[in-house]
N, C-alpha and C. Protein backbone atom coordinates (compact mmCIF):
# COMPACT_ATOMS: atom_id res chain seq x y z
N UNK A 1 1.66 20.51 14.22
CA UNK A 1 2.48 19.57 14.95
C UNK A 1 2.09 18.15 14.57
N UNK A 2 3.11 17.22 14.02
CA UNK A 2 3.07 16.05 13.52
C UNK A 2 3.45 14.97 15.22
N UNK A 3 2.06 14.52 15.75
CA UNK A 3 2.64 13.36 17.20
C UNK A 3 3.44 12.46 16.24
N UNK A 4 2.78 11.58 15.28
CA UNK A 4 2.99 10.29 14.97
C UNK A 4 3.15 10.41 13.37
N UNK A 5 4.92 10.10 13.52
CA UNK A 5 5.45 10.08 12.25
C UNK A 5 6.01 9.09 11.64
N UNK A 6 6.00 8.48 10.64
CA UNK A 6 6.58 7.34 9.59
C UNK A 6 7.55 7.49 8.74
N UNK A 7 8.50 8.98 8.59
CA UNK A 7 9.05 8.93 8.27
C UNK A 7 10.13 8.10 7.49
N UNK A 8 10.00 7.92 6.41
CA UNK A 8 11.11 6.96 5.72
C UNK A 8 10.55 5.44 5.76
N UNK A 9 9.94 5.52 6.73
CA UNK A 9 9.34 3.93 6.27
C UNK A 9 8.24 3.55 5.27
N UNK A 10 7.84 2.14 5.01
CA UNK A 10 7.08 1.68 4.18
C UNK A 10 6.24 0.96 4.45
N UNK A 11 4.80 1.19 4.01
CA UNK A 11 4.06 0.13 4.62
C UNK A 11 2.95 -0.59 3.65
N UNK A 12 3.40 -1.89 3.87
CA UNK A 12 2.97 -2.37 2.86
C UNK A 12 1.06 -2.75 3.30
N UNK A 13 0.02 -2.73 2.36
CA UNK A 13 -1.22 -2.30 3.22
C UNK A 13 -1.48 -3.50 2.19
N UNK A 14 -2.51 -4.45 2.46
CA UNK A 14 -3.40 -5.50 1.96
C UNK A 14 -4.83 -4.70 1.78
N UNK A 15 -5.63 -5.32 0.93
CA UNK A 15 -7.12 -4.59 0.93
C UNK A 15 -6.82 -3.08 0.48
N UNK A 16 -5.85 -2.62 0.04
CA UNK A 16 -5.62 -0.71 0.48
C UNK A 16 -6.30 -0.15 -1.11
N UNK A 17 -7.46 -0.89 -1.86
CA UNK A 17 -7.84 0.12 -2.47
C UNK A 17 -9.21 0.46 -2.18
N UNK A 18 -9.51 -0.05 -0.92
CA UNK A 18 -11.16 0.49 -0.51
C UNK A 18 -11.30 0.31 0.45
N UNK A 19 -12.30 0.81 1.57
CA UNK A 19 -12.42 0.66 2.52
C UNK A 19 -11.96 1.08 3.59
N UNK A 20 -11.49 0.19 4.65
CA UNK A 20 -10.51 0.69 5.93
C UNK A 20 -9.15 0.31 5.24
N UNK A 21 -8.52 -0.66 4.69
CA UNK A 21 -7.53 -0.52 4.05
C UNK A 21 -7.32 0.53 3.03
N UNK A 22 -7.98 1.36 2.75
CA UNK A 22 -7.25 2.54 1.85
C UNK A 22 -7.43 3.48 3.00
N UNK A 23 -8.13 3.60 3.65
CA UNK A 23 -8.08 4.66 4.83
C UNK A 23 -6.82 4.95 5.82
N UNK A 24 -6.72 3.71 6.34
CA UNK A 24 -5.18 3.14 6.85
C UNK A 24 -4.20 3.47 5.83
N UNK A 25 -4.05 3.20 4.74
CA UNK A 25 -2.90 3.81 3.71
C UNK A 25 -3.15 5.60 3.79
N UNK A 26 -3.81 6.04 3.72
CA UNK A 26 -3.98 7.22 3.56
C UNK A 26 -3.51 7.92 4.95
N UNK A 27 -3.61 7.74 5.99
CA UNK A 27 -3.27 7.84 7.41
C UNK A 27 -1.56 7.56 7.32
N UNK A 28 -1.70 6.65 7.14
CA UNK A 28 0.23 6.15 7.02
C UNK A 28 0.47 7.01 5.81
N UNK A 29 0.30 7.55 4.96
CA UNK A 29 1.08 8.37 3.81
C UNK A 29 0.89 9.45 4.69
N UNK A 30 -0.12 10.18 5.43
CA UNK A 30 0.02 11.73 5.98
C UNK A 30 0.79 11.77 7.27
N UNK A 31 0.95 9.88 7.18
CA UNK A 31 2.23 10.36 8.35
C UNK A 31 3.92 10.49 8.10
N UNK A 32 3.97 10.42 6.84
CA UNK A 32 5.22 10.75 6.16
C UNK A 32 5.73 8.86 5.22
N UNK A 33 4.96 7.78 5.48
CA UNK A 33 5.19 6.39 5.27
C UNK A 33 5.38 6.15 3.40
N UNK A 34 5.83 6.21 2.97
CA UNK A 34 5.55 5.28 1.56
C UNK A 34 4.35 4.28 1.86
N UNK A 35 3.41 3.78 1.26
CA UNK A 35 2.63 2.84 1.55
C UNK A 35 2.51 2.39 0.16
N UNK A 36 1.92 0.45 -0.01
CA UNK A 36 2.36 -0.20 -0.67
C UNK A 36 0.66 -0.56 -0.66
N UNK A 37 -0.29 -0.75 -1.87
CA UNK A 37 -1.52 -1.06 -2.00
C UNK A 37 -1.41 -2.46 -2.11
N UNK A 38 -2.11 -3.53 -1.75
CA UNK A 38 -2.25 -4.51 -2.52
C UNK A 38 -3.95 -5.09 -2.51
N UNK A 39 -3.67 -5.64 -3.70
CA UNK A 39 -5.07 -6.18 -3.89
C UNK A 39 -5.23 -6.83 -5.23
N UNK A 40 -6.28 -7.23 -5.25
CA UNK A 40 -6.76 -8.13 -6.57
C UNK A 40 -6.93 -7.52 -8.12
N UNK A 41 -8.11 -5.91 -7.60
CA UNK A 41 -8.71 -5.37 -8.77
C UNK A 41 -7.51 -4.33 -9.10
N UNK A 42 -7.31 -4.31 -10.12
CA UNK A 42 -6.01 -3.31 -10.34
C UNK A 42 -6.21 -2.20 -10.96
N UNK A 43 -7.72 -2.18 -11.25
CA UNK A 43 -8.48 -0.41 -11.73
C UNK A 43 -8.43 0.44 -10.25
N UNK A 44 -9.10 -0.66 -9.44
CA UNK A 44 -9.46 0.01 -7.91
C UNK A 44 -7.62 0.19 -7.21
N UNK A 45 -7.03 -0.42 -7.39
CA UNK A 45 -5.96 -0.11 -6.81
C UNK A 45 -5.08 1.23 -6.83
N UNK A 46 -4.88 1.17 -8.76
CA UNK A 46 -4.50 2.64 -9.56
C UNK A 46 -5.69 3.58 -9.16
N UNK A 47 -6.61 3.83 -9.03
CA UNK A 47 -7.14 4.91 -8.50
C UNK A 47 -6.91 5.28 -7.12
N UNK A 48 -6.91 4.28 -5.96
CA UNK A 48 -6.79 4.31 -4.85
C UNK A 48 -5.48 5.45 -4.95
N UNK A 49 -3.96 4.37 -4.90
CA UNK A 49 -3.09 4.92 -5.20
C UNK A 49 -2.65 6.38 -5.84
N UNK A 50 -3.40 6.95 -7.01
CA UNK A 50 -3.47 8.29 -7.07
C UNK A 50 -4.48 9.19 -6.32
N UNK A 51 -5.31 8.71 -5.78
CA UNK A 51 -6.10 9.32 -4.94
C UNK A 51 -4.74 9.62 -3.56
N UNK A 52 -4.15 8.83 -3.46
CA UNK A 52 -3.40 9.64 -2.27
C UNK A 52 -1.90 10.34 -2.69
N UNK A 53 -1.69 10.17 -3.72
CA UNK A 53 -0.39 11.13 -4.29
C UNK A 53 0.89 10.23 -4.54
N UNK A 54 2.08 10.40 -4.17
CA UNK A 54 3.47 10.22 -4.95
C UNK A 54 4.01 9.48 -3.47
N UNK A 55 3.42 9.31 -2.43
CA UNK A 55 3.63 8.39 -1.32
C UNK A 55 3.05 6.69 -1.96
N UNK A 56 2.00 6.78 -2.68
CA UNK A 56 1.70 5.65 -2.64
C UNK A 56 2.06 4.51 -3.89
N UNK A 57 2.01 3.72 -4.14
CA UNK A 57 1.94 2.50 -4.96
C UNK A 57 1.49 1.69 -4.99
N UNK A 58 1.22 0.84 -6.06
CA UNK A 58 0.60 -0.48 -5.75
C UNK A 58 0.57 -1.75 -6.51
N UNK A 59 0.59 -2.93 -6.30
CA UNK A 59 0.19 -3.88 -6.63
C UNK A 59 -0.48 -5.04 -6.28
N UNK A 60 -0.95 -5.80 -7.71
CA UNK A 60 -1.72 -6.41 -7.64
C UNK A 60 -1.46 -8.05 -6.93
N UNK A 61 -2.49 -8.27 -6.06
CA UNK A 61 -2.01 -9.75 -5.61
C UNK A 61 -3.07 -10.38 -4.93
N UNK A 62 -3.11 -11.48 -5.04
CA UNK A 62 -4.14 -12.04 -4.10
C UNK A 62 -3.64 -12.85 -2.94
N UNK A 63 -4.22 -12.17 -1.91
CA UNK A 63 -2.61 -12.68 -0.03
C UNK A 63 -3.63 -14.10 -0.31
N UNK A 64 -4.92 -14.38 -0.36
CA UNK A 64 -4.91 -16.16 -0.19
C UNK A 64 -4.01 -16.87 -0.96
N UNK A 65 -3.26 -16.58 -1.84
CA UNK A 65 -2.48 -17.74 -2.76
C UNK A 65 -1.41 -17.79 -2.00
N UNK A 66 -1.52 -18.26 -0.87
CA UNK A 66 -0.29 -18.19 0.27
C UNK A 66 0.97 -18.43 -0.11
N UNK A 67 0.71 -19.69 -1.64
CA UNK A 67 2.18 -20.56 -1.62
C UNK A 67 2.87 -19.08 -2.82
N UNK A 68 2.31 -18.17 -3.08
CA UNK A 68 2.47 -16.74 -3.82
C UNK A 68 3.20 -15.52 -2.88
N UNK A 69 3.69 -16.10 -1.62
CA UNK A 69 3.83 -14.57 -0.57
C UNK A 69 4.79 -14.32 -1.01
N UNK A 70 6.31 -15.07 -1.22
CA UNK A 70 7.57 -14.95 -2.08
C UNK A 70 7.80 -13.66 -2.77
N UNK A 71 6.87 -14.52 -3.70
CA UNK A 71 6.87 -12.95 -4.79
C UNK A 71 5.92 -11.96 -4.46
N UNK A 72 5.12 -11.25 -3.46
CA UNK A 72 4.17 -10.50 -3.32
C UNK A 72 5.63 -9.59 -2.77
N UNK A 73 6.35 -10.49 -1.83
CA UNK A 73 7.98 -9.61 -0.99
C UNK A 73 8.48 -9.40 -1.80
N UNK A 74 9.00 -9.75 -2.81
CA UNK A 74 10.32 -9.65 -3.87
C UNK A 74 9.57 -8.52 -4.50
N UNK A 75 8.18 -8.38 -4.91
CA UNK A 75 7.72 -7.10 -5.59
C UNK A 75 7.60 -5.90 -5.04
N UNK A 76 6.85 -6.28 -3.82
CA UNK A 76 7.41 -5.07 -2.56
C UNK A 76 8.94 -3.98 -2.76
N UNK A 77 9.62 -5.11 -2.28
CA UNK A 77 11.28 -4.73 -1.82
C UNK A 77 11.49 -4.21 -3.49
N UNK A 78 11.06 -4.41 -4.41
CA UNK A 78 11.39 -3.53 -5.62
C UNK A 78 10.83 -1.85 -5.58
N UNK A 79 9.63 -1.96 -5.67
CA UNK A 79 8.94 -0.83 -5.28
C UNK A 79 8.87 -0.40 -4.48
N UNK A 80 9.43 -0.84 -3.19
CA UNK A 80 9.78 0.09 -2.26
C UNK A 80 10.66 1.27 -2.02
């Protein structure tokens, strides 16, 4: 029995190739979510990302380059 499901949605995760941010992605993919990695190192990301299967993806970005969020969305909403 699935309580808490994500069905069809997407979630886009910051930090998601280590830590509590890949943990949280991994949680949201077994709840049915697409989830969206982002982060800096893009070895750690591609592993993250296949570490949780054909739910996940990712790219690379760094969220401090604030005046950069634009395109962090526009890359999202592609790969989503």
């Amino acid at each position: 029995m699935q309580v808490f499901s994500l069905n069809g949605e997407t979630a886009l995760i910051t930090g998601g190739g280590t830590g509590l941010g890949l943990e949280i992605a991994r949680a949201m993919a077994q709840a049915g979510a697409r989830v969206i990695l982002v982060g800096r190192r893009e070895e750690v990301l591609r592993e993250a990302a296949a570490s949780i299967g054909e739910r996940a993806v990712w790219l690379t970005h760094d969220v401090a380059q604030v005046e950069r969020a634009d395109e962090l969305v526009e890359q999202a909403t592609r790969v989503a």
